[in-house]
PDB file of N, CA and C in Angstrom:
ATOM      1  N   UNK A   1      23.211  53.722  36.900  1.00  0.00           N
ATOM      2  CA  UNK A   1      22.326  53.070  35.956  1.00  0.00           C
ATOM      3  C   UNK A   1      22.581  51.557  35.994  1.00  0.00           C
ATOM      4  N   UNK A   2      21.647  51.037  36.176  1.00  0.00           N
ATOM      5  CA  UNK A   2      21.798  49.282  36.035  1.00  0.00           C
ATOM      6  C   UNK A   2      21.765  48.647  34.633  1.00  0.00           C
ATOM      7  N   UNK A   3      22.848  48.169  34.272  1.00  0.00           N
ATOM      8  CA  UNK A   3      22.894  47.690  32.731  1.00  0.00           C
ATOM      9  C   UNK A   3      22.152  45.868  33.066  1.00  0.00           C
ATOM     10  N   UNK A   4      21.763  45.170  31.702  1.00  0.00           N
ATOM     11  CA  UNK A   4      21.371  43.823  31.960  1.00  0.00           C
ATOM     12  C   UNK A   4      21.922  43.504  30.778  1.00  0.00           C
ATOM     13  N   UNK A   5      22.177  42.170  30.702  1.00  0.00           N
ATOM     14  CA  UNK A   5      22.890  41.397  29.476  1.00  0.00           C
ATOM     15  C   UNK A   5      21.645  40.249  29.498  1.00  0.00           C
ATOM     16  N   UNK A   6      21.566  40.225  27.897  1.00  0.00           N
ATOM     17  CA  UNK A   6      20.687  39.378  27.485  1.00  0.00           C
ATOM     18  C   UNK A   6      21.073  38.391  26.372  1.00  0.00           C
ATOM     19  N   UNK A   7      19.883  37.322  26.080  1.00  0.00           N
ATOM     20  CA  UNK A   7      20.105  36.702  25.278  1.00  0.00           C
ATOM     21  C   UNK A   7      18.922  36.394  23.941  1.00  0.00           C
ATOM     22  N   UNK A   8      18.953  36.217  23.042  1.00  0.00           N
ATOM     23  CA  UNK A   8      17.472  36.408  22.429  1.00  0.00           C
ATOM     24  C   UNK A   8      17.723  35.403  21.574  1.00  0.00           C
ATOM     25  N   UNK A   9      16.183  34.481  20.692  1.00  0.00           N
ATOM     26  CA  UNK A   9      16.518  33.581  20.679  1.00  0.00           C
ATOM     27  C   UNK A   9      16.209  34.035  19.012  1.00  0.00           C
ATOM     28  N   UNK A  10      16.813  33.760  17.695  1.00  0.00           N
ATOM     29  CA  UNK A  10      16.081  34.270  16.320  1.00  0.00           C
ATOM     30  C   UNK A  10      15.782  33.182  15.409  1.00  0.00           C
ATOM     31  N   UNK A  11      14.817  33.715  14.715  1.00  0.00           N
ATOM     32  CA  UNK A  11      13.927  33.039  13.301  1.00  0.00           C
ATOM     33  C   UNK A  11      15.010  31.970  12.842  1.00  0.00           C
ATOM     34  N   UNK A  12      16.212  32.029  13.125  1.00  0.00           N
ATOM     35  CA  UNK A  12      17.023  30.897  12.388  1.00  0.00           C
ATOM     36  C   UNK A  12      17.677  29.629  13.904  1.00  0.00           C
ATOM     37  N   UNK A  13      17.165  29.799  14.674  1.00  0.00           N
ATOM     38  CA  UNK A  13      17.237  29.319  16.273  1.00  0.00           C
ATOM     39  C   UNK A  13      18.505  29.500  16.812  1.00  0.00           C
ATOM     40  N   UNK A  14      19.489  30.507  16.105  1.00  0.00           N
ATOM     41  CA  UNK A  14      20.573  31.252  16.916  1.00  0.00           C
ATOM     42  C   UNK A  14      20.394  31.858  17.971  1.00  0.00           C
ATOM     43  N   UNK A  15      21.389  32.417  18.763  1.00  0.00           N
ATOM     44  CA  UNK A  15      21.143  32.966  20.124  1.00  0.00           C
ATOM     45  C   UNK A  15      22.183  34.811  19.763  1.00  0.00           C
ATOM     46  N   UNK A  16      21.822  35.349  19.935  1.00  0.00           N
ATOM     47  CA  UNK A  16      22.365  36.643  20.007  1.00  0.00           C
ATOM     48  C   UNK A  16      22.710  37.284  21.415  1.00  0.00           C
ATOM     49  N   UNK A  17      23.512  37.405  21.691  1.00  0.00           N
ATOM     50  CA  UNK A  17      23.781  38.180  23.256  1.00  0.00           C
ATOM     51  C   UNK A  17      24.615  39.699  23.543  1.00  0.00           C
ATOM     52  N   UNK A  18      22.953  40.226  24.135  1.00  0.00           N
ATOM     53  CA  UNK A  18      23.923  41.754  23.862  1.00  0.00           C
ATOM     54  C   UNK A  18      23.648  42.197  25.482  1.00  0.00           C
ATOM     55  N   UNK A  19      23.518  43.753  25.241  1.00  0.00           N
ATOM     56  CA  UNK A  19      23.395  44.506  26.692  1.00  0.00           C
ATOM     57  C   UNK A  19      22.921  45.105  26.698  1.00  0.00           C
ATOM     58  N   UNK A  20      22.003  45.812  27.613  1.00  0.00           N
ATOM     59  CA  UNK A  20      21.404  47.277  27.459  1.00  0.00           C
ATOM     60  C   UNK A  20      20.744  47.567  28.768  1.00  0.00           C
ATOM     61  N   UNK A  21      19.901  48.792  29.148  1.00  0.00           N
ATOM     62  CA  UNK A  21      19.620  49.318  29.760  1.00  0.00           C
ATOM     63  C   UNK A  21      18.146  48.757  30.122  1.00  0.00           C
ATOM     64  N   UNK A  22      17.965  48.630  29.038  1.00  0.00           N
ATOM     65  CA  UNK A  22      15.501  48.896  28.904  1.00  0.00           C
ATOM     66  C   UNK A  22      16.035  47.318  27.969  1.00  0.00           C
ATOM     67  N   UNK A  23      15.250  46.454  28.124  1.00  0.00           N
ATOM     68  CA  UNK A  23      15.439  45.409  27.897  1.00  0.00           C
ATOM     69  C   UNK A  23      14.062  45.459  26.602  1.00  0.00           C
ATOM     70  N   UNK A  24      13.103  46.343  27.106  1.00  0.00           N
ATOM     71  CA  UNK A  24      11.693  46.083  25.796  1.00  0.00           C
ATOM     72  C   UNK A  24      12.230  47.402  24.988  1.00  0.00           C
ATOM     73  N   UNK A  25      12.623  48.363  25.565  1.00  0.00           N
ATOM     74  CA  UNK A  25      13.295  48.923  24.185  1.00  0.00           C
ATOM     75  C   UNK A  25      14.210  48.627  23.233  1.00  0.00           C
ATOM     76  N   UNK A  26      15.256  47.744  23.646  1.00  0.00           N
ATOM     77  CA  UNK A  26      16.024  47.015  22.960  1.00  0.00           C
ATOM     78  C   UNK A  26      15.658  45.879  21.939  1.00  0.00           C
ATOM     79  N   UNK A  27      14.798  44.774  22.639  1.00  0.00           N
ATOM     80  CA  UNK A  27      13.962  43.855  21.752  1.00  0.00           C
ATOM     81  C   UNK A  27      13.243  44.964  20.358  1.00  0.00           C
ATOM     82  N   UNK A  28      12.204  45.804  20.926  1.00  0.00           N
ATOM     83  CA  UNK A  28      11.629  46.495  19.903  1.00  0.00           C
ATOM     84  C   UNK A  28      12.572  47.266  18.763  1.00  0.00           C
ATOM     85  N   UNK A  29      13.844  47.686  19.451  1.00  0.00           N
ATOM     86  CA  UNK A  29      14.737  48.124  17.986  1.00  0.00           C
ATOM     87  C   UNK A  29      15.245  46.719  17.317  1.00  0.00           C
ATOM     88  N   UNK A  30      15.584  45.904  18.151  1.00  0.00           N
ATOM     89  CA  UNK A  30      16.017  44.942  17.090  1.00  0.00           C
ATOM     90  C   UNK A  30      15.108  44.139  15.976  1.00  0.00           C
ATOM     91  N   UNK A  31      13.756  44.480  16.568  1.00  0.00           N
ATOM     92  CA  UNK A  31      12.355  43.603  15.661  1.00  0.00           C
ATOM     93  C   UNK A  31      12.735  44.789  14.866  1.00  0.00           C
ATOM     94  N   UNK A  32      12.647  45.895  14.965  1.00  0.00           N
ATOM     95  CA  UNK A  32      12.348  46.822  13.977  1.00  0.00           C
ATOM     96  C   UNK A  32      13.536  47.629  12.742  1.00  0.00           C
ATOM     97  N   UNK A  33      14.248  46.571  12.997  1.00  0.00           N
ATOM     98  CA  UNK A  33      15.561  46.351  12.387  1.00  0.00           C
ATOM     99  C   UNK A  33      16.844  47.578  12.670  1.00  0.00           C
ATOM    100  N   UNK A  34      16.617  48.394  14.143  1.00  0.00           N
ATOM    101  CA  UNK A  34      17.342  49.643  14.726  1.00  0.00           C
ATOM    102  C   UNK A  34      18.641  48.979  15.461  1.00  0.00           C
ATOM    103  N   UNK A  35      18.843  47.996  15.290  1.00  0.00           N
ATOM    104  CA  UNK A  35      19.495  47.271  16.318  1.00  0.00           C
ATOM    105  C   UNK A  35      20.767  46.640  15.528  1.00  0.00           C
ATOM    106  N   UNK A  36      21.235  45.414  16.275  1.00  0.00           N
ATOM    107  CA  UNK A  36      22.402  45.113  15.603  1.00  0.00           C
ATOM    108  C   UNK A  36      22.334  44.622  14.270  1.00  0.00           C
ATOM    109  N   UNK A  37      23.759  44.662  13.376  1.00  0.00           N
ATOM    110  CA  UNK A  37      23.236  44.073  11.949  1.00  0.00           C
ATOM    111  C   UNK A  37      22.694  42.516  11.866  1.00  0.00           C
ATOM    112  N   UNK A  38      23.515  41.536  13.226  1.00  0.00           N
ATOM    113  CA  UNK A  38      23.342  40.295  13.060  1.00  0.00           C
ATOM    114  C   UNK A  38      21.688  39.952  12.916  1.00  0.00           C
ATOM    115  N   UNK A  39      20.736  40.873  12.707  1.00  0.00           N
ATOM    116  CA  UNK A  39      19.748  40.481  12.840  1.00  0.00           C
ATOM    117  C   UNK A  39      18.969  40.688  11.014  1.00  0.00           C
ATOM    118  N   UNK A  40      19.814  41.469  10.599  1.00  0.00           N
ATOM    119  CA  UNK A  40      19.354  41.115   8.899  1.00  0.00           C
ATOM    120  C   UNK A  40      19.435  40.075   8.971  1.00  0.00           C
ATOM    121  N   UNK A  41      18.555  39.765   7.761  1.00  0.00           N
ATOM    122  CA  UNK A  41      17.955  37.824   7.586  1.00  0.00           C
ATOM    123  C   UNK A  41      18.170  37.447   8.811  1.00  0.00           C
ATOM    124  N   UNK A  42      17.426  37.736   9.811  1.00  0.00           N
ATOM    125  CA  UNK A  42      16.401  36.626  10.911  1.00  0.00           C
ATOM    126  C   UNK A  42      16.189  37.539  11.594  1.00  0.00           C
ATOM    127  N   UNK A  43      15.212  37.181  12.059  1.00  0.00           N
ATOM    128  CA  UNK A  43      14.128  38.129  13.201  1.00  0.00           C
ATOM    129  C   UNK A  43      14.352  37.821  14.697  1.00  0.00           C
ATOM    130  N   UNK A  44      14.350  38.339  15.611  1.00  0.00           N
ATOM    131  CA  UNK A  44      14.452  38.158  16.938  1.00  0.00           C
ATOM    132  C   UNK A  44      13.115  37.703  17.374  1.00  0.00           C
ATOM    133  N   UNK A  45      13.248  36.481  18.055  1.00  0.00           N
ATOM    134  CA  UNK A  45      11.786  36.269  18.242  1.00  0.00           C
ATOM    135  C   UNK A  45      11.320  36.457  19.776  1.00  0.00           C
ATOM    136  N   UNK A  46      12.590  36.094  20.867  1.00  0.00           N
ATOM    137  CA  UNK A  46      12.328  35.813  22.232  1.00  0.00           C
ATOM    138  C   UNK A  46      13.534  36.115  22.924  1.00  0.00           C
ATOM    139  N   UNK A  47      13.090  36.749  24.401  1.00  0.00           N
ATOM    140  CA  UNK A  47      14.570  37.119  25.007  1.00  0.00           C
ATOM    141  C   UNK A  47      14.559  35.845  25.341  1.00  0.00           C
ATOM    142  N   UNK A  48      15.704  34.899  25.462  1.00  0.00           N
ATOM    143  CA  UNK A  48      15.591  33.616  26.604  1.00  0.00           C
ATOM    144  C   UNK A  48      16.401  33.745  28.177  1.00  0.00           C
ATOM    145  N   UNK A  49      16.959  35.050  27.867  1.00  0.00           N
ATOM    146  CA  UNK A  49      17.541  35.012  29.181  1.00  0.00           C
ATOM    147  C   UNK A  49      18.065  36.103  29.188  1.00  0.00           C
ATOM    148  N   UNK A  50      17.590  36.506  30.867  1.00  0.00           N
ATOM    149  CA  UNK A  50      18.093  38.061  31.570  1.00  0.00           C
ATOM    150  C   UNK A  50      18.803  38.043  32.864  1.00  0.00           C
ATOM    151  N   UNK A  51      19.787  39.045  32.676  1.00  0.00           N
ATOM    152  CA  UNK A  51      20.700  38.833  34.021  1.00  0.00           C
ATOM    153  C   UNK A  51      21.214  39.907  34.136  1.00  0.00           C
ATOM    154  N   UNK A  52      19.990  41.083  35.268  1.00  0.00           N
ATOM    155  CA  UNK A  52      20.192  42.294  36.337  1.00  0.00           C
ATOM    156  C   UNK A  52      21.100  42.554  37.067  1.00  0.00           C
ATOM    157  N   UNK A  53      21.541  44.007  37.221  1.00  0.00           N
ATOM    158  CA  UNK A  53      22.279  44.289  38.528  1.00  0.00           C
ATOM    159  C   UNK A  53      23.659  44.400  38.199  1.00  0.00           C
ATOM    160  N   UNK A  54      24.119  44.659  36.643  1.00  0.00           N
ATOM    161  CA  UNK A  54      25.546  45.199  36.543  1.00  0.00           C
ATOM    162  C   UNK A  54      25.530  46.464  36.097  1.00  0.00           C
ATOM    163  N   UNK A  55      26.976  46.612  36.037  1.00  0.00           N
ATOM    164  CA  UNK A  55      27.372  48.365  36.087  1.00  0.00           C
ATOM    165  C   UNK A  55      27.806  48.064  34.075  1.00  0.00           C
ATOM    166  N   UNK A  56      27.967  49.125  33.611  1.00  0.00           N
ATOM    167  CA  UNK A  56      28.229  49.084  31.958  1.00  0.00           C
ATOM    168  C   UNK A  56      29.432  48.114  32.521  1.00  0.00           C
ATOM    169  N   UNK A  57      30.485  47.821  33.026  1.00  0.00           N
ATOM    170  CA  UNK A  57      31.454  47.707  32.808  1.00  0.00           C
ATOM    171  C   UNK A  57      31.338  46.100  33.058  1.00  0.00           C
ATOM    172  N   UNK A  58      30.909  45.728  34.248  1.00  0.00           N
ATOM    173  CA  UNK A  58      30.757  44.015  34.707  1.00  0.00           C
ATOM    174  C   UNK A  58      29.564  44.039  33.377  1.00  0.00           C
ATOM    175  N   UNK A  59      28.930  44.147  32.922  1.00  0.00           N
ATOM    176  CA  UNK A  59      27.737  43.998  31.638  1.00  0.00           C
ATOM    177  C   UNK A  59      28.665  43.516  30.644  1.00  0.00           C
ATOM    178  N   UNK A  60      29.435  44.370  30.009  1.00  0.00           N
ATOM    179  CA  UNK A  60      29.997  44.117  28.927  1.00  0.00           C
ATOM    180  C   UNK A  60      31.054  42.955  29.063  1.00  0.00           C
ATOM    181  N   UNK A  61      31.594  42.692  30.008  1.00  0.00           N
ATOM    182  CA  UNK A  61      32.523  41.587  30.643  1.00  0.00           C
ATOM    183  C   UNK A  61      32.168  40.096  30.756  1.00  0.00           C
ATOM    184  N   UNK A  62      30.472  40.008  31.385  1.00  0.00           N
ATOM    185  CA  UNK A  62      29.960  39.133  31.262  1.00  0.00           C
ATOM    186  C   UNK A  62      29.043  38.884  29.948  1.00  0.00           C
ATOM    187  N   UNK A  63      28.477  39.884  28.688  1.00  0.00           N
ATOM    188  CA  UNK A  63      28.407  39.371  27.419  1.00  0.00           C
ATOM    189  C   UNK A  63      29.541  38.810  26.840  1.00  0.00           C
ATOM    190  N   UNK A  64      30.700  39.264  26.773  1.00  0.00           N
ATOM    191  CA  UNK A  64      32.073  38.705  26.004  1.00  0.00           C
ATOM    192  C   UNK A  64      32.481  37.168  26.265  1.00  0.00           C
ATOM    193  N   UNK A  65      31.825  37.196  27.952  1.00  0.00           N
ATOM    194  CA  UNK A  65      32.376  35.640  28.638  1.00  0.00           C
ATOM    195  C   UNK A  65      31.211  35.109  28.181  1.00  0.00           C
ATOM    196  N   UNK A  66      29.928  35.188  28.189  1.00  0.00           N
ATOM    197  CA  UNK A  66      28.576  34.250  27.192  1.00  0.00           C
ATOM    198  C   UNK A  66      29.038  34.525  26.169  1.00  0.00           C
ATOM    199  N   UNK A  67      29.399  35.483  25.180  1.00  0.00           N
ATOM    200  CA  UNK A  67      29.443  35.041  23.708  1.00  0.00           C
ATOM    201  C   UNK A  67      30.430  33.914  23.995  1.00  0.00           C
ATOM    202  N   UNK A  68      31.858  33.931  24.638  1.00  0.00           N
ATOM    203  CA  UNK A  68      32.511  32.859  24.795  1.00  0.00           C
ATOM    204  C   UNK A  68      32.290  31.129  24.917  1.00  0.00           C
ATOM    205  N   UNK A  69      30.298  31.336  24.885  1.00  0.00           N
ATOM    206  CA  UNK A  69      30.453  30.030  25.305  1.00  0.00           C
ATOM    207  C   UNK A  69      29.800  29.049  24.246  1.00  0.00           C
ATOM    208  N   UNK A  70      29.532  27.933  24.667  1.00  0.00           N
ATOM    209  CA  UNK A  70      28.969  27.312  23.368  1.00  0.00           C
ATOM    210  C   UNK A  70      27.591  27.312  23.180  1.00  0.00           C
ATOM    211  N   UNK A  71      26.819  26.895  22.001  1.00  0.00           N
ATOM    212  CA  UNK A  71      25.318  27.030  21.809  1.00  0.00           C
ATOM    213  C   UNK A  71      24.806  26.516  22.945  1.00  0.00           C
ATOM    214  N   UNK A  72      25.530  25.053  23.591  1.00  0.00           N
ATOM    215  CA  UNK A  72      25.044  24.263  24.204  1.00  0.00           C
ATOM    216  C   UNK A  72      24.934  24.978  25.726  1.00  0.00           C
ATOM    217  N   UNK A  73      25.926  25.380  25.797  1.00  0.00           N
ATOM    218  CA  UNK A  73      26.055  25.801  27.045  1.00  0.00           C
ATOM    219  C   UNK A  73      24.989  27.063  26.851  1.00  0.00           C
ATOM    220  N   UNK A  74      24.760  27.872  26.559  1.00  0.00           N
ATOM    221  CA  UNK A  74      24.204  29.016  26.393  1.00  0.00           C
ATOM    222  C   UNK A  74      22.578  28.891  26.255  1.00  0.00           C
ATOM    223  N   UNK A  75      22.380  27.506  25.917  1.00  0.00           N
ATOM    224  CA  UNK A  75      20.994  26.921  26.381  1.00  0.00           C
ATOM    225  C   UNK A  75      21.148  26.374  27.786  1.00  0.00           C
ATOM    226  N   UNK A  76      21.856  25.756  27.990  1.00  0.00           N
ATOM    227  CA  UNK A  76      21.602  25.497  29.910  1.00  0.00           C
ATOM    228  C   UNK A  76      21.852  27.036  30.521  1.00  0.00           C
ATOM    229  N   UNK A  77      22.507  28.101  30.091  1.00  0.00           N
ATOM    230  CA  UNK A  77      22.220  28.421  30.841  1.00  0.00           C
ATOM    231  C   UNK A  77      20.897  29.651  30.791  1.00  0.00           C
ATOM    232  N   UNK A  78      20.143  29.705  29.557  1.00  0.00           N
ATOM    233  CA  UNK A  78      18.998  30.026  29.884  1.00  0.00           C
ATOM    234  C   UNK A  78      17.552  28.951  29.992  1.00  0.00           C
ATOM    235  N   UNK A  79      18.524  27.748  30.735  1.00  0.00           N
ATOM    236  CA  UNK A  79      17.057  26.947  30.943  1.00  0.00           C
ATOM    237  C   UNK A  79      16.495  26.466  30.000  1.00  0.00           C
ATOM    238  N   UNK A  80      16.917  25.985  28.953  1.00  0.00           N
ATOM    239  CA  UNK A  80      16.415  25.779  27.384  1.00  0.00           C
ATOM    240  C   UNK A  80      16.738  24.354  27.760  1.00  0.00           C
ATOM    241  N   UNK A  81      15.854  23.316  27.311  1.00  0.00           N
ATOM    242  CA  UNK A  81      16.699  21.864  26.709  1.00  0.00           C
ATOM    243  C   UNK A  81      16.973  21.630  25.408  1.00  0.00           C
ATOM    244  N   UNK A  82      18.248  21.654  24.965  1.00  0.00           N
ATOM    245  CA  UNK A  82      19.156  21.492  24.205  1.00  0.00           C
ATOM    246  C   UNK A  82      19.310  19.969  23.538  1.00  0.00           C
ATOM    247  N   UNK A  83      19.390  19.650  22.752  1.00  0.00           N
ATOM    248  CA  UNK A  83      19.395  18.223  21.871  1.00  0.00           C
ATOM    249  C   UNK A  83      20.041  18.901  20.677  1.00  0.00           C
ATOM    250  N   UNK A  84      21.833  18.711  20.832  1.00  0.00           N
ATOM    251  CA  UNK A  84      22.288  18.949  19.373  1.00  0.00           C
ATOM    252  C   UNK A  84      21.949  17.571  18.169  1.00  0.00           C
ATOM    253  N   UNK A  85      21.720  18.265  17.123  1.00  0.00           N
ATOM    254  CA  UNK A  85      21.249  17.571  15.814  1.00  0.00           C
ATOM    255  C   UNK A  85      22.307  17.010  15.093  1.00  0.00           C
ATOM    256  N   UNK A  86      22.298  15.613  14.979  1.00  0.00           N
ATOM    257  CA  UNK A  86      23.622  14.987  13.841  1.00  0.00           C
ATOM    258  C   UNK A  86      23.527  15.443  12.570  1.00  0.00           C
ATOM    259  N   UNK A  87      24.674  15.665  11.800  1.00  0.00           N
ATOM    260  CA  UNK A  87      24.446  16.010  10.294  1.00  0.00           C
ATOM    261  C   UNK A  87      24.330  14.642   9.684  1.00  0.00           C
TER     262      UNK A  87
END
């Protein structure tokens, strides 16, 4: 089975990064609130980034190393341009 690790972008412009199998079944449980809790209060709006061709085991290895990284980085690397905001 080919697992994919994703990234999705939500209603509050956080990035969530998970894994799964079916990439539109996954989006659709998380709109439909079947999915992870981080998605009470905010909605998933967009995958921004997909990356095919691992086994469960390299999948889950490479979500842990993206959650590892920063917002910033996690927009370059789904191709996003990034402009952090001063407080």
């Amino acid at each position: 089975m080919i697992w994919q690790v994703y990234i999705i972008r939500c209603s509050d412009n956080s990035f969530y990064t998970g894994i799964t199998t079916d990439i539109e079944r996954r989006f659709r449980q998380h709109r439909e609130g079947k999915g992870a809790r981080y998605f009470r209060g905010r909605n998933p709006l967009e995958v921004i980034y997909l990356e095919n061709g691992h086994t469960r085991s390299t999948a889950a290895k490479r979500e842990a190393a993206i959650k590892g990284l920063s917002r910033a980085e996690k927009a370059v690397l789904a191709g996003l341009a990034f402009k952090e905001t001063a407080p």
